[in-house]
Protein backbone atom coordinates (compact mmCIF):
# COMPACT_ATOMS: atom_id res chain seq x y z
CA UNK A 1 -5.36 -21.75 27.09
CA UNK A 2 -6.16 -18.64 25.27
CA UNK A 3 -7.72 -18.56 21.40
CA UNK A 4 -5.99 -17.52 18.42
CA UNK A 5 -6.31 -13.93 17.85
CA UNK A 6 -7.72 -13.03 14.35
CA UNK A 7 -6.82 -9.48 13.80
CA UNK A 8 -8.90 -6.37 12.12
CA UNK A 9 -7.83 -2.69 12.13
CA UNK A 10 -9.29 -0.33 14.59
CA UNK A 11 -11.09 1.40 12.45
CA UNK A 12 -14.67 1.69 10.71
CA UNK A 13 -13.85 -0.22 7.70
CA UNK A 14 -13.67 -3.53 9.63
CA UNK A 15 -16.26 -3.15 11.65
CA UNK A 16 -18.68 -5.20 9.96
CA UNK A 17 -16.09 -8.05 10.47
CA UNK A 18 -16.39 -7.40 13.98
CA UNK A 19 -20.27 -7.75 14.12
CA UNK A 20 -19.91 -10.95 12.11
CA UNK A 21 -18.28 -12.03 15.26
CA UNK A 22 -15.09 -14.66 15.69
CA UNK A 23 -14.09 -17.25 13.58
CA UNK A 24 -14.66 -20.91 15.18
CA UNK A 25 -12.19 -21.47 17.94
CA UNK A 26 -10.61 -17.99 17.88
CA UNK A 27 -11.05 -14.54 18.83
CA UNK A 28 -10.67 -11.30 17.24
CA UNK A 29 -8.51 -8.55 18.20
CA UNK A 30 -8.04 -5.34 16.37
CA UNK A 31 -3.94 -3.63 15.73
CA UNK A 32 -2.70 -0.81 13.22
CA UNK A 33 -2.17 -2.05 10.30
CA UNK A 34 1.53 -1.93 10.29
CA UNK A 35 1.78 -3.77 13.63
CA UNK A 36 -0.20 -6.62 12.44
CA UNK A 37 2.60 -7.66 10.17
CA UNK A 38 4.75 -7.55 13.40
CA UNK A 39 2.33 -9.36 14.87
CA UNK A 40 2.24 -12.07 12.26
CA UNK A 41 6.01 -12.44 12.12
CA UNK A 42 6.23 -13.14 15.91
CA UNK A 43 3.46 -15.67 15.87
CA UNK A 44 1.22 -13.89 17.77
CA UNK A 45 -1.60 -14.12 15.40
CA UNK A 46 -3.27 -16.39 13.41
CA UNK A 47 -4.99 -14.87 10.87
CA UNK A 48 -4.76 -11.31 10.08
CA UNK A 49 -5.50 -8.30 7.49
CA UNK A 50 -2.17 -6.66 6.76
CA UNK A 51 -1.17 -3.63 4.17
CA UNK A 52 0.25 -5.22 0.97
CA UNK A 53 2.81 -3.20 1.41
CA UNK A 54 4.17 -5.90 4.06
CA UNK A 55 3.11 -8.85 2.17
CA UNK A 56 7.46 -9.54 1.50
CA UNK A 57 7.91 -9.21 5.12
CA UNK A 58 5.65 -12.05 5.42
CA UNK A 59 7.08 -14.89 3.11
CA UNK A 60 8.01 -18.04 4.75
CA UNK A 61 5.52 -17.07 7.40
CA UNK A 62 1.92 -16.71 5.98
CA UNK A 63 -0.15 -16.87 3.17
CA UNK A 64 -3.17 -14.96 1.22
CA UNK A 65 -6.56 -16.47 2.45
CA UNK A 66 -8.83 -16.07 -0.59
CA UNK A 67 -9.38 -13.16 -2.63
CA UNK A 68 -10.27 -11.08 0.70
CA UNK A 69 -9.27 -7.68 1.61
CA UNK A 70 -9.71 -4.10 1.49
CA UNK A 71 -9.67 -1.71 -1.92
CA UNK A 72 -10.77 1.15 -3.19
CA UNK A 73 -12.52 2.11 -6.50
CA UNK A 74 -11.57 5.27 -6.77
CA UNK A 75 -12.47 7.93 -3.57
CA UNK A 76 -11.59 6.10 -0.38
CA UNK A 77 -12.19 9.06 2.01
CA UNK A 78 -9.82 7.68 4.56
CA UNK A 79 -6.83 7.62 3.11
CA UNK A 80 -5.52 11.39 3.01
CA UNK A 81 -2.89 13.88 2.04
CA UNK A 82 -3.66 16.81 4.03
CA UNK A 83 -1.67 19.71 3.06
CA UNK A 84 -1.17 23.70 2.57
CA UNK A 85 -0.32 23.60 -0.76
CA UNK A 86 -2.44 22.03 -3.91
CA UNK A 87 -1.05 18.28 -4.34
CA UNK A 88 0.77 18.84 -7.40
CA UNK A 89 3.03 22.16 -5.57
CA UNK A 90 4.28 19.24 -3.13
CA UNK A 91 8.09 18.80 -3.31
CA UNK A 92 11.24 18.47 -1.51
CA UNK A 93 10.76 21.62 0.99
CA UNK A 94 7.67 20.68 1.87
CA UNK A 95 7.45 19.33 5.90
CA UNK A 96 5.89 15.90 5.72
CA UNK A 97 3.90 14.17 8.57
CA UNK A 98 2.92 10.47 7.89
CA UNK A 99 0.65 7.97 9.91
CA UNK A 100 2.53 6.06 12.48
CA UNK A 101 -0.19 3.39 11.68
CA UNK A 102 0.63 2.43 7.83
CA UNK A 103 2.36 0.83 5.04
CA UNK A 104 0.32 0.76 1.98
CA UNK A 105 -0.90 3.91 2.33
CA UNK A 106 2.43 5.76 3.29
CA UNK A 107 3.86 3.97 0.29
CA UNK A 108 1.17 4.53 -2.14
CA UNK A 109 2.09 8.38 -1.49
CA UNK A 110 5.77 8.21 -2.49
CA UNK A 111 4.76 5.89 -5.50
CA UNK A 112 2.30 8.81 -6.68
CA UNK A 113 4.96 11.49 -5.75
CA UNK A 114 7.33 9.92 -7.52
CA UNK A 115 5.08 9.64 -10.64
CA UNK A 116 4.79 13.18 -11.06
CA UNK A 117 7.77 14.65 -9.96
CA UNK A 118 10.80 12.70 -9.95
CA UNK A 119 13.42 15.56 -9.92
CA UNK A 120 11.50 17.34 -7.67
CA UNK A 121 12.51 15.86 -4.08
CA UNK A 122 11.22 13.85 -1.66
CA UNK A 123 9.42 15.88 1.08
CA UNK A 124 11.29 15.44 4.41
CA UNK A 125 9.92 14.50 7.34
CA UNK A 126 8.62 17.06 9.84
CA UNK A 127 11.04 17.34 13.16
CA UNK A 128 9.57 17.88 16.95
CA UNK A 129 8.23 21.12 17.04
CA UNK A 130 8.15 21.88 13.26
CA UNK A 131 5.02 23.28 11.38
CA UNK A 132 3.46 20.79 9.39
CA UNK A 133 2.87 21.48 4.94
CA UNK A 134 0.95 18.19 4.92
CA UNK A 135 0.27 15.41 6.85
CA UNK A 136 -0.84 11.61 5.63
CA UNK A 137 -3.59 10.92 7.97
CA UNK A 138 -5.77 7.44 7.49
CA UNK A 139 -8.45 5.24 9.20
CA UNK A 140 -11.08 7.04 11.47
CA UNK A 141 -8.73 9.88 12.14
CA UNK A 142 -8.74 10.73 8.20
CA UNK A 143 -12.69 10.37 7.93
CA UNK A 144 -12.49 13.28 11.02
CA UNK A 145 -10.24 15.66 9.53
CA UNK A 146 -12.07 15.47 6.25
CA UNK A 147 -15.49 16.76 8.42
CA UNK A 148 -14.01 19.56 10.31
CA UNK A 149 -12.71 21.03 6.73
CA UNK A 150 -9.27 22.64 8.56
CA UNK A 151 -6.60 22.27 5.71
CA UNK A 152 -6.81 23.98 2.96
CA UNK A 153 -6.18 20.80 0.50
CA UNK A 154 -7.20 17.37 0.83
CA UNK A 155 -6.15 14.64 -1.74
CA UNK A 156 -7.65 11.04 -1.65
CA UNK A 157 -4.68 9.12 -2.44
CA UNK A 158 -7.23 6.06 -3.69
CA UNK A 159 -8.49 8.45 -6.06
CA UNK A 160 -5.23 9.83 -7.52
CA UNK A 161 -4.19 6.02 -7.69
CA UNK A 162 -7.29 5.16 -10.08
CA UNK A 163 -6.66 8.04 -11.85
CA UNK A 164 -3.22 6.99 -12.87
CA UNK A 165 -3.79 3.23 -13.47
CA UNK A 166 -7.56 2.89 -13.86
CA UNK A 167 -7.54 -0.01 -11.75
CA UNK A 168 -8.51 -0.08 -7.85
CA UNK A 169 -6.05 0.44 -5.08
CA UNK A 170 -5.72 -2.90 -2.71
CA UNK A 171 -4.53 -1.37 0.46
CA UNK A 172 -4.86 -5.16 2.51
CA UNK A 173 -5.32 -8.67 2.35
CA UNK A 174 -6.24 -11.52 4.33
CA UNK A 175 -3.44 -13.60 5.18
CA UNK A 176 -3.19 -17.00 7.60
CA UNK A 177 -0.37 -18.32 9.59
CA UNK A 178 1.68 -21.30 7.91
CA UNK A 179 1.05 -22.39 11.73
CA UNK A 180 -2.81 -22.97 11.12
CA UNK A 181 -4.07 -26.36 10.73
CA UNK A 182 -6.24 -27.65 8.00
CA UNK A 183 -9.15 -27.50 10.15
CA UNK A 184 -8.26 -23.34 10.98
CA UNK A 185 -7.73 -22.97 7.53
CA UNK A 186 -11.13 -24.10 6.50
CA UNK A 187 -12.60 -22.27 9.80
CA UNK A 188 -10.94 -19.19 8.27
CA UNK A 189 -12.39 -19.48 5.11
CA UNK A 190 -15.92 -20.67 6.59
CA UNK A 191 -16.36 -17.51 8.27
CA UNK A 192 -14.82 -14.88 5.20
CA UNK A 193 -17.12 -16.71 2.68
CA UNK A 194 -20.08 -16.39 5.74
CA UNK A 195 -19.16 -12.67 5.32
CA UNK A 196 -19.57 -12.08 2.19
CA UNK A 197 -23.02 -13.76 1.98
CA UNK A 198 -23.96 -11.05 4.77
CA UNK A 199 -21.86 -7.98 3.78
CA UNK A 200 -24.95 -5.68 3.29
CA UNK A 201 -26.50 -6.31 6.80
CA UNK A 202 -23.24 -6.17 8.48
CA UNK A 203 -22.62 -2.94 6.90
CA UNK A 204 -25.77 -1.45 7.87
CA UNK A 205 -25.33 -2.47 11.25
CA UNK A 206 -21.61 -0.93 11.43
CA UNK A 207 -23.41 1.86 10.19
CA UNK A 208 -25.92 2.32 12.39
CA UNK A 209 -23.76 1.21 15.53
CA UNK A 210 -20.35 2.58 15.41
CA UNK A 211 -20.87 5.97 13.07
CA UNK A 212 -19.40 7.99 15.91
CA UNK A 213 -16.45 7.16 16.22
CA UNK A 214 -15.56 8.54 12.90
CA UNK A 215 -17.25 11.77 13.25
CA UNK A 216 -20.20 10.47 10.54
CA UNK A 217 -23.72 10.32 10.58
CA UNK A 218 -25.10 7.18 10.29
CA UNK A 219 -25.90 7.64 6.32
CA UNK A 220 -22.25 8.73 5.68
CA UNK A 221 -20.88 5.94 7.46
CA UNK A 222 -22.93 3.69 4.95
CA UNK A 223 -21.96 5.63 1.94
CA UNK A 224 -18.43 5.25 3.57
CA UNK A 225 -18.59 1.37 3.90
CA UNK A 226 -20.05 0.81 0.41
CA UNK A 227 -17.12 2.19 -0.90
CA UNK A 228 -15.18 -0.39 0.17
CA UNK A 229 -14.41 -3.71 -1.50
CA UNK A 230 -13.43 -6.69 0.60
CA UNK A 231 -14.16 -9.36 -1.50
CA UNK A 232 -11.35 -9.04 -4.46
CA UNK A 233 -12.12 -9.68 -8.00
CA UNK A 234 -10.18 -9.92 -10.96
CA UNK A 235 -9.96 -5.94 -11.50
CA UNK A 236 -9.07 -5.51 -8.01
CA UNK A 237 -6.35 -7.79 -8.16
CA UNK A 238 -5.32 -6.26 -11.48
CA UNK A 239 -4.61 -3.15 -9.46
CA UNK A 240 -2.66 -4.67 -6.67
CA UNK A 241 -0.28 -5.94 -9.31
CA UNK A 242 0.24 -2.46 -10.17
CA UNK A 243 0.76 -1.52 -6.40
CA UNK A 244 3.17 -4.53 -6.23
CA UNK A 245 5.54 -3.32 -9.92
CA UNK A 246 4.89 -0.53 -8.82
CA UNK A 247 7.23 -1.01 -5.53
CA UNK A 248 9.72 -2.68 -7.45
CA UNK A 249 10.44 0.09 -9.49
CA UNK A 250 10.09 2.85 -7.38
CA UNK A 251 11.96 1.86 -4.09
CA UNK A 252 11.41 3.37 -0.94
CA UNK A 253 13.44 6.74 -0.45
CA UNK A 254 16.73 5.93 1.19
CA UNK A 255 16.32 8.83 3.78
CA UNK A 256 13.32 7.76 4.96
CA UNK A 257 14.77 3.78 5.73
CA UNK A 258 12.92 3.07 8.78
CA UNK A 259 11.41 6.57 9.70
CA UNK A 260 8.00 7.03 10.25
CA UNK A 261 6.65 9.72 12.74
CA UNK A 262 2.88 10.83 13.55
CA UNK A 263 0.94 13.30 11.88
CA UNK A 264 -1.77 15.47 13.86
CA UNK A 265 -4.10 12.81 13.58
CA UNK A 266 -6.44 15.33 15.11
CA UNK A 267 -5.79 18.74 13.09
């Protein structure tokens, strides 16, 4: 009989998780962000870290496990609006490319577009063949596209959130299966809590090991990971209660109901 998966994302900022190693009696897996929530509704998970975005999706099914996740005070460097125009000349003409791979993130841009320009459109998304005016790119890919320096304007979406609520920008959080027994449960927490006591060697291991496959040097891959918080505190939380109003009153653009296509993740 196989283990319960305990999923990460693919990318750099969970790779100290994966170093940690598995929780007791499971074993980790990695999935986009978005398809962890799928994941997690089918019961093909145990534990997982999924955008808040899908948190709603979720109720009935699973529940947060501790104050654990992934934020951003302020720069996040791999969350990006890549674009030909500034941020603020972004509007409804403008061809839009978003990650295939996210929900926080491509949410957290229409929240901030819709801050600042609510008369102004909603950019549409690009069709097959189309030039691209901007492109949300995230994870890994985002941390590459940054390096190579190809688009004229890049926005940190984590930074434009602080700037407009002084409060960080919760992208994830642990939740657990209402499946998991008492005894997974406390596994679970076990091993988060065992984490957090190790965070700065497990970073500087993820550092040193896996820098490459973001494009970064091992020093920039540490400056990268100490940027981001996975063990929530009252501030952080704070800010995901913004996210969360924040979705409530600005509700997800009719047109774009269920469309979601893939940027250049490359360009």
């Amino acid at each position: 009989m196989s283990l319960p998966r305990v999923l990460l994302t693919p990318y750099l900022n969970t790779r100290p998780l994966w170093h940690h190693g598995a929780p007791r009696g499971c074993t980790l897996d990695t999935l986009a962000p978005r398809l962890a929530v799928d994941a997690m509704l089918r019961g093909e998970a145990l534990a997982a870290v999924v955008p808040v975005a899908g948190l709603p999706r979720l109720q009935g099914v699973a529940e947060l496990l501790g104050p654990y996740g992934i934020a951003c005070r302020g720069r996040s460097e791999s969350v990006l609006l890549c674009s030909r125009q500034p941020f603020a000349a972004i509007d409804g003409a403008t061809r839009l490319a978003l990650s295939a791979d996210s929900m926080s993130s491509v949410r957290l841009l229409y929240l901030l577009l819709a801050r600042r320009m609510p008369d102004r459109g909603v950019p549409r998304l690009v069709e097959a063949g189309e030039p691209v005016d901007a492109a949300l790119i995230i994870g890994d890919a985002a941390l590459r596209a940054a390096g190579r320096r190809e688009w004229p304007h890049v926005t940190d979406l984590a930074t434009q959130w602080f700037l407009a609520h002084g409060r960080p920008m919760v992208f994830a959080r642990w939740v657990v299966s209402h499946r998991a027994s008492a005894a997974q449960r406390a596994a679970l927490a076990a091993w988060l809590a065992a984490y957090a006591a190790r965070e700065a060697e497990l970073r500087a291991r993820a550092a040193r090991l896996d820098h490459a496959r973001a494009g970064l040097d091992p020093g920039a891959a540490a400056r990268y990971l100490d940027g981001i918080r996975t063990c929530l505190d009252d501030d952080d939380l704070a800010g995901q209660a913004i996210y969360e109003r924040e979705l409530a009153r600005y509700p997800w653009p009719a047109a774009l109901a269920g469309a979601i296509n893939h940027p250049p993740q490359e360009a």
